[in-house]
N, C-alpha and C. Protein backbone atom coordinates (compact mmCIF):
# COMPACT_ATOMS: atom_id res chain seq x y z
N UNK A 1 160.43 -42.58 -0.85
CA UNK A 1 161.27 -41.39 -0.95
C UNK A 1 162.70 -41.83 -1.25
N UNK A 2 163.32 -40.90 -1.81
CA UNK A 2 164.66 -41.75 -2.31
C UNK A 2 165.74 -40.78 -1.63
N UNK A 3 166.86 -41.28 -1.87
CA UNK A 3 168.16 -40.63 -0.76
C UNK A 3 168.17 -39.26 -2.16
N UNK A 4 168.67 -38.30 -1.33
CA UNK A 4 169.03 -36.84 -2.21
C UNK A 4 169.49 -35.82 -0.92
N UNK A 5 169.60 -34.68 -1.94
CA UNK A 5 170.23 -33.65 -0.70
C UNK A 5 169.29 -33.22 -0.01
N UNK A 6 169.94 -32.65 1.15
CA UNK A 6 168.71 -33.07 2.62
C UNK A 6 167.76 -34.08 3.26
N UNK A 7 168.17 -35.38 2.51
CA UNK A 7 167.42 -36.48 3.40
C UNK A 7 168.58 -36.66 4.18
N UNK A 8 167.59 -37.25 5.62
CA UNK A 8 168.03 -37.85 6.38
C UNK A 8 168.09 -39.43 6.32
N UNK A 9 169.13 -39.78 6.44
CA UNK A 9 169.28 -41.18 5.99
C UNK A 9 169.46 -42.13 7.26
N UNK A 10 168.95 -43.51 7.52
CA UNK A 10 169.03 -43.97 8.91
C UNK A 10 169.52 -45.70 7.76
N UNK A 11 170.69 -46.33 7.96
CA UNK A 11 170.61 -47.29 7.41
C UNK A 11 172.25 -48.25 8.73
N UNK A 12 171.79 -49.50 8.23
CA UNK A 12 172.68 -50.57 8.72
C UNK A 12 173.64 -50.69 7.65
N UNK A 13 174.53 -50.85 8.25
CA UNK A 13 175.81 -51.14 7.47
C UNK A 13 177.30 -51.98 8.27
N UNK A 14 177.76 -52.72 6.83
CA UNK A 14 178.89 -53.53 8.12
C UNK A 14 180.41 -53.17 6.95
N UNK A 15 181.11 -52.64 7.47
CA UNK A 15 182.48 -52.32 6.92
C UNK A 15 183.66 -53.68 6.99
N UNK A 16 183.93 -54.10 5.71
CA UNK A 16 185.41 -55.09 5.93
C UNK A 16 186.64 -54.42 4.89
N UNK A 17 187.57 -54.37 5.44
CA UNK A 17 188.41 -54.17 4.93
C UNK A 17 189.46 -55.76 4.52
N UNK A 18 189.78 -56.39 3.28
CA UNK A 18 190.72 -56.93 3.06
C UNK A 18 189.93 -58.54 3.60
N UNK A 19 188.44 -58.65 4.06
CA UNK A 19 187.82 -59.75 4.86
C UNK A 19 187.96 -59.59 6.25
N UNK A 20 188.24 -58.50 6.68
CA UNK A 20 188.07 -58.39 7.78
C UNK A 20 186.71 -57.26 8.29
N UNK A 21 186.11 -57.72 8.98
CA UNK A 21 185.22 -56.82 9.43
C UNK A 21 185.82 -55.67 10.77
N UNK A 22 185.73 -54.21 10.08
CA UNK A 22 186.26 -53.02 10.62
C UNK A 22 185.21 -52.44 11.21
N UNK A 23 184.08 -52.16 11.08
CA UNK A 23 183.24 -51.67 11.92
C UNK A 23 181.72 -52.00 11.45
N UNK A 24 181.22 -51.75 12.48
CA UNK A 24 179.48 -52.35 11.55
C UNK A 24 178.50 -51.71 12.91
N UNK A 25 177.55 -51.11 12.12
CA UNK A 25 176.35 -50.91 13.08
C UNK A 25 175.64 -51.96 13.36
N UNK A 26 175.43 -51.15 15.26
CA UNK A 26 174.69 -52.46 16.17
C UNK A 26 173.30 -53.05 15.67
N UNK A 27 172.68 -54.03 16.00
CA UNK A 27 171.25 -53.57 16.26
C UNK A 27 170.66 -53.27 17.09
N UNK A 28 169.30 -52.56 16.17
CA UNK A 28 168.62 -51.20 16.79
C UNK A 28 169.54 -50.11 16.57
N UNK A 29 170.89 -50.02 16.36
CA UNK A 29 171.08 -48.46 16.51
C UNK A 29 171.89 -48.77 14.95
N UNK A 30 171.52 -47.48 13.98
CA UNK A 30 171.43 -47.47 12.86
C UNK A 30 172.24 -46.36 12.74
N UNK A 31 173.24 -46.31 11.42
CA UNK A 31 174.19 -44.66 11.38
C UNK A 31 172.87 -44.04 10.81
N UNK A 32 172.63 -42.96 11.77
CA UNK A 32 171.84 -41.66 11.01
C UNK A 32 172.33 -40.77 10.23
N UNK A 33 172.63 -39.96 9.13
CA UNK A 33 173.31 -38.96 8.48
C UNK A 33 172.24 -38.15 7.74
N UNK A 34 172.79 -37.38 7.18
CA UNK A 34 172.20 -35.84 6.51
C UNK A 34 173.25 -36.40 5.26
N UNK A 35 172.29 -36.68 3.77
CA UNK A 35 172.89 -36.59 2.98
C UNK A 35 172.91 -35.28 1.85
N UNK A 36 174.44 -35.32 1.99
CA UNK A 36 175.20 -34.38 0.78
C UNK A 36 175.64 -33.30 1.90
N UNK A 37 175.81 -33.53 2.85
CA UNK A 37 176.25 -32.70 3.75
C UNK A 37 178.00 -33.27 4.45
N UNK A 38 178.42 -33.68 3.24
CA UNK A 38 180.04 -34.78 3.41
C UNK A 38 179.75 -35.20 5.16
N UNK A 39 178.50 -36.15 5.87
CA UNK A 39 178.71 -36.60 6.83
C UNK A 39 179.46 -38.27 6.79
N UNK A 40 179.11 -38.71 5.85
CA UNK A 40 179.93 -40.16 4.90
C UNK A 40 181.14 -39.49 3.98
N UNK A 41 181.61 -40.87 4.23
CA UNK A 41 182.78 -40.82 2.88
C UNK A 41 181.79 -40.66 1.94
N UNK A 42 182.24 -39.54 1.07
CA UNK A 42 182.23 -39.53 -0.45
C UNK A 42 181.76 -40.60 -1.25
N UNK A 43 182.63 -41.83 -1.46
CA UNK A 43 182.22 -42.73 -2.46
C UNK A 43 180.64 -43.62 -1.79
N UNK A 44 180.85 -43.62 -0.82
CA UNK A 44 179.70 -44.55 -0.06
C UNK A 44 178.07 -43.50 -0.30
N UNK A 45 178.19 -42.12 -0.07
CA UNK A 45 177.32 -40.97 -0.19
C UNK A 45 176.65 -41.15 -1.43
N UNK A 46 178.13 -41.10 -2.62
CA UNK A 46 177.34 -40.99 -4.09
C UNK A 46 176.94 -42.77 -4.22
N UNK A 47 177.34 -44.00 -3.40
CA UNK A 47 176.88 -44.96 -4.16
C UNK A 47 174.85 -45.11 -3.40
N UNK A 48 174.71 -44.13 -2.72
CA UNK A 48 173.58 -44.32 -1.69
C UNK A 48 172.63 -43.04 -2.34
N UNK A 49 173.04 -42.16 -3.22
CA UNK A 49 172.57 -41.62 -3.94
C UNK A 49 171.09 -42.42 -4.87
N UNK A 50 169.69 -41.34 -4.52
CA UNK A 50 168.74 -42.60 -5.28
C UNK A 50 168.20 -43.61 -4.77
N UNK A 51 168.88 -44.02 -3.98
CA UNK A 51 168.20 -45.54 -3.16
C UNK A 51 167.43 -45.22 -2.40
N UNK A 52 166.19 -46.25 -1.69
CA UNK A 52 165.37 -45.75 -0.85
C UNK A 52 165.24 -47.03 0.16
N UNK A 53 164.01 -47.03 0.63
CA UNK A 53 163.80 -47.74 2.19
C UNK A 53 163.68 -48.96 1.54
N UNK A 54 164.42 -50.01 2.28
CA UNK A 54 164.38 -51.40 1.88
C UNK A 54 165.50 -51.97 1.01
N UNK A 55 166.38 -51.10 0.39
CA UNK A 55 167.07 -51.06 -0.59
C UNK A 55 168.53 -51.75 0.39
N UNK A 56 168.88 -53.04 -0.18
CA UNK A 56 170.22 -53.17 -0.17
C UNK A 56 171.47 -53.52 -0.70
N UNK A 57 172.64 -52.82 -0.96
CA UNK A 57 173.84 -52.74 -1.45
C UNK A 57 174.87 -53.26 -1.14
N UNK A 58 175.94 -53.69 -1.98
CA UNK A 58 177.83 -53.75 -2.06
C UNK A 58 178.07 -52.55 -2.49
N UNK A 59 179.11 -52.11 -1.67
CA UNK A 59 179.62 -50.67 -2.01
C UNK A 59 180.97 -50.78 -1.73
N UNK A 60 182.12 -50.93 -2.76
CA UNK A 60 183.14 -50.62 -2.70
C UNK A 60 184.27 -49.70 -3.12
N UNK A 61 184.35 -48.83 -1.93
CA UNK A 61 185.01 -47.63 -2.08
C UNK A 61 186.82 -47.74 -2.50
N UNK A 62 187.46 -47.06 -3.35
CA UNK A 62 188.78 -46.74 -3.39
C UNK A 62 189.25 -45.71 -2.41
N UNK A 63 190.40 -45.66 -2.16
CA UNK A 63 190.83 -44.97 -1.25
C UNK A 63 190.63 -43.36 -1.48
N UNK A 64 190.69 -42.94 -2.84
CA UNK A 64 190.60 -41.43 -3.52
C UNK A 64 189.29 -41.28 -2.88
N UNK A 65 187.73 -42.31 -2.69
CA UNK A 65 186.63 -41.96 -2.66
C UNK A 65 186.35 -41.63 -0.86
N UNK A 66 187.38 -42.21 -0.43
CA UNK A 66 187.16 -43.10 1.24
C UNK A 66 188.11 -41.70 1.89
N UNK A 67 189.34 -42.47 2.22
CA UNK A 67 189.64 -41.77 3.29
C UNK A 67 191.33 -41.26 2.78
N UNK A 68 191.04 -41.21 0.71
CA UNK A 68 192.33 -40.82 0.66
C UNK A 68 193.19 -41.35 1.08
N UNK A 69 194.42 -41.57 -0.10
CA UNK A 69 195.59 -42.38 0.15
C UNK A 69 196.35 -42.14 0.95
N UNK A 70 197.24 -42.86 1.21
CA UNK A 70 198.41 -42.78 2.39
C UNK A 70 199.84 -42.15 2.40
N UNK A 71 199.79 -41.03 2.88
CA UNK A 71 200.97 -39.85 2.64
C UNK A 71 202.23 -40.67 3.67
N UNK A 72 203.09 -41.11 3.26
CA UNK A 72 203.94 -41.69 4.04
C UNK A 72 205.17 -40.34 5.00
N UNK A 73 204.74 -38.76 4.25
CA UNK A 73 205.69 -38.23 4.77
C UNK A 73 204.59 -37.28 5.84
N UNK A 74 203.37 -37.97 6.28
CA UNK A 74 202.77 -37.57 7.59
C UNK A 74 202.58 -38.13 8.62
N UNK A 75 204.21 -38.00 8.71
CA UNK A 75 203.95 -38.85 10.20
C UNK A 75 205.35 -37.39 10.54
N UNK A 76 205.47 -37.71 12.41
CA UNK A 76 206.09 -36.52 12.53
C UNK A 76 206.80 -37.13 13.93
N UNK A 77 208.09 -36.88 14.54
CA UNK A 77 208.69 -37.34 15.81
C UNK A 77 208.30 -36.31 17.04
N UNK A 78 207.61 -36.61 17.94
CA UNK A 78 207.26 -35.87 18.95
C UNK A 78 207.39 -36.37 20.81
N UNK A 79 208.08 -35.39 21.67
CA UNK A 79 208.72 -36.08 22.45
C UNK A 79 207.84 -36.41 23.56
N UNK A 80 208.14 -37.22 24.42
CA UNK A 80 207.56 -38.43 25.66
C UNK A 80 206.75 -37.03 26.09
N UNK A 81 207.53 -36.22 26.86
CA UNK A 81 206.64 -35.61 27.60
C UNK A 81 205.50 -34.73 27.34
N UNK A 82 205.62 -34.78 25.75
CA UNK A 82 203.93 -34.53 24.98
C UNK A 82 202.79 -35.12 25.83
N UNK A 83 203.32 -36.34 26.31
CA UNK A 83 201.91 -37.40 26.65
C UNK A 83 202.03 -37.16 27.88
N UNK A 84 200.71 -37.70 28.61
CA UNK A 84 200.57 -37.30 29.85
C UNK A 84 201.03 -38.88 30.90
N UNK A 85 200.43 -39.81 30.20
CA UNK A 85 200.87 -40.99 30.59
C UNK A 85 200.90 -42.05 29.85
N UNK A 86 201.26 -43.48 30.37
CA UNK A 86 201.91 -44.32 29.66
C UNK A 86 201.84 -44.21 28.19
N UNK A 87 202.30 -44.40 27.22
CA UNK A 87 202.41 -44.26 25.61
C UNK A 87 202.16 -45.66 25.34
N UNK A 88 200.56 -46.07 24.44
CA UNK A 88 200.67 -47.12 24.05
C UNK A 88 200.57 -47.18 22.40
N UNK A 89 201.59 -48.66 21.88
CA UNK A 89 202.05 -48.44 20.21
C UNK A 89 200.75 -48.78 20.07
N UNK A 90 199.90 -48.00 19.21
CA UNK A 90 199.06 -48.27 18.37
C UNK A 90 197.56 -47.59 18.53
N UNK A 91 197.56 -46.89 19.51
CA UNK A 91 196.61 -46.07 20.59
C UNK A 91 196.24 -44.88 19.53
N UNK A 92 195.48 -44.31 19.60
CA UNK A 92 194.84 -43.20 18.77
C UNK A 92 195.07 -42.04 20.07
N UNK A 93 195.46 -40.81 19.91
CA UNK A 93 195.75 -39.72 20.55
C UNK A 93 195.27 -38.47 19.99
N UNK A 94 195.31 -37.80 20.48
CA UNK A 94 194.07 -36.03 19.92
C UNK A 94 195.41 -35.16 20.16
N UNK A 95 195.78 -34.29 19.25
CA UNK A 95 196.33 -33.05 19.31
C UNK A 95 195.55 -31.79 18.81
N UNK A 96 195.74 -31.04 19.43
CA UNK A 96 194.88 -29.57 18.80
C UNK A 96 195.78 -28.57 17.90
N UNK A 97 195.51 -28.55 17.25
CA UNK A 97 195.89 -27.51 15.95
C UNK A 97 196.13 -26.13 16.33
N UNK A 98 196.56 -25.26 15.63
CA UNK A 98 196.97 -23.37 15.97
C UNK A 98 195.38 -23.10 15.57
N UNK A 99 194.38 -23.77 14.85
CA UNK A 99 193.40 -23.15 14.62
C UNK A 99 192.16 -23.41 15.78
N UNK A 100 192.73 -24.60 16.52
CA UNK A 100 191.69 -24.98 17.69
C UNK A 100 191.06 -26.48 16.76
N UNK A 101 191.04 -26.59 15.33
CA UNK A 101 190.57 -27.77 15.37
C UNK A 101 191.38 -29.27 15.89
N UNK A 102 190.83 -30.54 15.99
CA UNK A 102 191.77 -31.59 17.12
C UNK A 102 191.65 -32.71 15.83
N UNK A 103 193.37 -32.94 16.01
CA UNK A 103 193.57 -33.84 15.24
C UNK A 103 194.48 -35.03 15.68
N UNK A 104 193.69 -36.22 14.90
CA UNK A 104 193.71 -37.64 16.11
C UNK A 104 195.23 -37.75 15.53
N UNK A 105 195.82 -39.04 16.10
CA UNK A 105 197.08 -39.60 14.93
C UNK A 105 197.43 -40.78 15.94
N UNK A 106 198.11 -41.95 15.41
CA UNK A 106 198.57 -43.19 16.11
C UNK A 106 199.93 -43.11 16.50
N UNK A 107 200.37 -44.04 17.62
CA UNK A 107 201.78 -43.87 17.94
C UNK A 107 202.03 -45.39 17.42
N UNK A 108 202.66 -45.05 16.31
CA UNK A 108 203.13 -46.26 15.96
C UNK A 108 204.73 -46.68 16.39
N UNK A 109 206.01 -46.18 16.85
CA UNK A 109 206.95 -46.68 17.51
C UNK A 109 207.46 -45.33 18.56
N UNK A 110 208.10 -46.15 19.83
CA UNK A 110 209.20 -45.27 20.82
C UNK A 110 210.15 -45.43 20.91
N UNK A 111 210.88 -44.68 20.88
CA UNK A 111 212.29 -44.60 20.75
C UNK A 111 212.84 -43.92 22.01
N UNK A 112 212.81 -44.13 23.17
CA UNK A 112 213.72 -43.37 24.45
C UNK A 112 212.70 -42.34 24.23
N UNK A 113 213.19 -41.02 24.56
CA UNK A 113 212.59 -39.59 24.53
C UNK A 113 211.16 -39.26 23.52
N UNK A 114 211.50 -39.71 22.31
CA UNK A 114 210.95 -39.55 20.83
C UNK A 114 209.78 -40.81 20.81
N UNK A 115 208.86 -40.64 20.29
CA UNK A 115 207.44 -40.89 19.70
C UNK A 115 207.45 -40.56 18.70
N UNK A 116 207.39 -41.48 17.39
CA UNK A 116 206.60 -41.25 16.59
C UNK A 116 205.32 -41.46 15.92
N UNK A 117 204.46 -40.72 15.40
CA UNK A 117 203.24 -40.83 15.39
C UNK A 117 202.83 -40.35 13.84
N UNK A 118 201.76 -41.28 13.19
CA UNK A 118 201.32 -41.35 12.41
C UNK A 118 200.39 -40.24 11.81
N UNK A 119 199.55 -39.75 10.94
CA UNK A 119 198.49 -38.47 11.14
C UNK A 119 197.70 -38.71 10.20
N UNK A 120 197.65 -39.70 9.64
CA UNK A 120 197.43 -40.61 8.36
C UNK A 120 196.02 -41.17 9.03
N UNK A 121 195.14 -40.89 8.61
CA UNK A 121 193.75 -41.73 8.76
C UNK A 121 194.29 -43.47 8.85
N UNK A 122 193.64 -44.09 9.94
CA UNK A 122 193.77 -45.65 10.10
C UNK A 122 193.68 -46.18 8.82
N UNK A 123 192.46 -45.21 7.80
CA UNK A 123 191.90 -46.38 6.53
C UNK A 123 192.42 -45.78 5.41
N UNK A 124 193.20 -45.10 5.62
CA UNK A 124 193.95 -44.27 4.55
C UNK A 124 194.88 -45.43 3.62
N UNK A 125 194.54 -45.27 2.54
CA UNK A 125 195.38 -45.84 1.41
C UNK A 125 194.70 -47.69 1.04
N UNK A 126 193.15 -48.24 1.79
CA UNK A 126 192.83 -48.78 1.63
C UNK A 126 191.24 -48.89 0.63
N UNK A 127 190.98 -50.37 0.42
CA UNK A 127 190.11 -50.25 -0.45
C UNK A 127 188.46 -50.41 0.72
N UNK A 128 187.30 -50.34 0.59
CA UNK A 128 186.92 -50.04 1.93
C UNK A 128 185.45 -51.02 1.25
N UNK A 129 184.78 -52.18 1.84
CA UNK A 129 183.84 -52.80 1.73
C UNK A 129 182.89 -52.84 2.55
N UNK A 130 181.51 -51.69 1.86
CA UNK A 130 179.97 -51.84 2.65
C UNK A 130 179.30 -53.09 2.06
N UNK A 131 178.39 -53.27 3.32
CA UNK A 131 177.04 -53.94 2.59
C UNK A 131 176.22 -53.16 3.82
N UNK A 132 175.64 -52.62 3.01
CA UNK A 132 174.02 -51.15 3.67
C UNK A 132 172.80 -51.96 3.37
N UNK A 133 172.14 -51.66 4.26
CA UNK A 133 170.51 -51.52 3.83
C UNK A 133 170.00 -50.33 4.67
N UNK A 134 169.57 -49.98 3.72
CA UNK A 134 168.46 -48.60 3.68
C UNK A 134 166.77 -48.94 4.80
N UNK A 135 167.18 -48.32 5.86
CA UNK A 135 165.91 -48.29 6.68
C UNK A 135 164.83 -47.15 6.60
N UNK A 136 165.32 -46.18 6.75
CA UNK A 136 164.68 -45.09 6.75
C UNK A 136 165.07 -44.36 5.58
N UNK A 137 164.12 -42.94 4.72
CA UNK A 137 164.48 -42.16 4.31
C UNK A 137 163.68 -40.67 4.41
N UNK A 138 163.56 -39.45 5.03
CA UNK A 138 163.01 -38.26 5.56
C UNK A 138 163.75 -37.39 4.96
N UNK A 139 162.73 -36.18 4.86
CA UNK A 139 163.04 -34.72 4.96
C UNK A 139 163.91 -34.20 6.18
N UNK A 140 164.88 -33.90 5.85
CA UNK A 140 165.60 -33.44 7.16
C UNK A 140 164.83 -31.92 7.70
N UNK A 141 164.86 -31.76 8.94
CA UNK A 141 163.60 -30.53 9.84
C UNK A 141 164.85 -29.39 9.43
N UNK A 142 163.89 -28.52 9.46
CA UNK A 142 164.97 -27.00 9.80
C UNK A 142 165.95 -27.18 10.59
N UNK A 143 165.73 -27.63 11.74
CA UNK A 143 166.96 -27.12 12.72
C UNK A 143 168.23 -28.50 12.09
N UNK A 144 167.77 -29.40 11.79
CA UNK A 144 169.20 -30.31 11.06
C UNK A 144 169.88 -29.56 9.87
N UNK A 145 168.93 -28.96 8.90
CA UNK A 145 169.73 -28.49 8.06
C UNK A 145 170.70 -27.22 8.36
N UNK A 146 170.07 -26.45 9.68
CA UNK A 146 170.98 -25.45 9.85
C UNK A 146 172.16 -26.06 10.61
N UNK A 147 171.77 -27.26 11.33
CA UNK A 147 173.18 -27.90 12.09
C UNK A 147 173.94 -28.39 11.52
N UNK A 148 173.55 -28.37 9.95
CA UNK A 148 174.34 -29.41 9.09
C UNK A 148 174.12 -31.11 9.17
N UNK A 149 173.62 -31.70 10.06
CA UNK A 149 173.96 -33.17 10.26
C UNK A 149 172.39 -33.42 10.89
N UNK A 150 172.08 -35.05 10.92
CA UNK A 150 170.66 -35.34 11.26
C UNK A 150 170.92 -35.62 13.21
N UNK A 151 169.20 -35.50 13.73
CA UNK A 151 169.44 -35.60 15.03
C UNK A 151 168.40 -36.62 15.00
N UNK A 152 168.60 -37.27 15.99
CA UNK A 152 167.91 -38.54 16.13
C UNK A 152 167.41 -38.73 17.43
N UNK A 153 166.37 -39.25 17.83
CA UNK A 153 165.57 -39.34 19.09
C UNK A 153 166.72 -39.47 20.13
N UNK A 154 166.53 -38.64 21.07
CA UNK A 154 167.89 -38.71 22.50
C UNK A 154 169.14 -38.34 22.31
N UNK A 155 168.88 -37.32 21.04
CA UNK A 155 170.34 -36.74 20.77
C UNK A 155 170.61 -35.31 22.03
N UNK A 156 171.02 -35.32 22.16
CA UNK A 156 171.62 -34.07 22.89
C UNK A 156 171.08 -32.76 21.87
N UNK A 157 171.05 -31.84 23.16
CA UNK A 157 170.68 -30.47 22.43
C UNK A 157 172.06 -29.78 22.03
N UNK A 158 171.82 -28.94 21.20
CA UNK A 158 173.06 -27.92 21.05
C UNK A 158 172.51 -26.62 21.57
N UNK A 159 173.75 -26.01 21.91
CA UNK A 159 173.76 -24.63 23.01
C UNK A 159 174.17 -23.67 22.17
């Protein structure tokens, strides 16, 4: 069976950025996704497009495909007592939006009172290096396609 819209896709993959390795699935536990349902970056989605079980790849994404370039005028000064406790440089933090959705951002320097903080995706404005192999490939069930995303043995229910 080959990857397309509505498979569920179960594959290993190890991320380096620049030779550095940024993240990589464990073993035994494999990223599960619902493809064409934007649960992957974009460029990694369409290079996994077609491929099937056994299949493995180099996939190198540009930033337009990944996580979009780096807006240098999104970052914003916000004061100490925003935070609840200690402020650490480089820490990932959650703010919630007027719409209720939560959006992460880094504190990259303090200044006395003032924090400023980044809002810029970590991988924003970089070039982004997979190597995947394709384990699984399925029909995603009714209830994934209405959830949008794949569920995988010991996932939690939704309410």
């Amino acid at each position: 069976m080959n990857i397309s819209q509505d498979k569920v896709v179960e594959l290993d993959y190890k991320l380096t950025v620049d030779g550095e390795v940024i993240d990589q699935s464990e073993p035994g536990e494999p990223l599960t996704y619902l493809h064409g349902h934007s649960n992957i970056i974009p460029g990694l989605e369409k290079a996994l497009e077609g491929k099937t079980t056994g299949d493995a790849l180099q996939v190198t994404v540009q930033p337009e495909e990944g996580y979009g370039e780096r807006d240098e005028d999104n970052t914003d000064e916000l004061d100490r007592a925003d935070f609840d406790d200690d402020i650490e440089m480089g820490a990932t933090y959650y703010a919630q939006s007027e719409d209720g959705s939560v959006i992460p951002f880094t504190v990259i320097s303090v200044d006395g009172e003032k924090v400023t903080v980044d809002f810029n995706p970590p991988l924003a404005g970089m070039t982004l290096n997979f190597d995947v192999k394709v384990l699984s490939v399925r029909d995603a069930t009714s209830e994934e396609l209405d959830h949008g995303h794949a569920h995988s043995a010991g996932m939690h229910d939704h309410e």
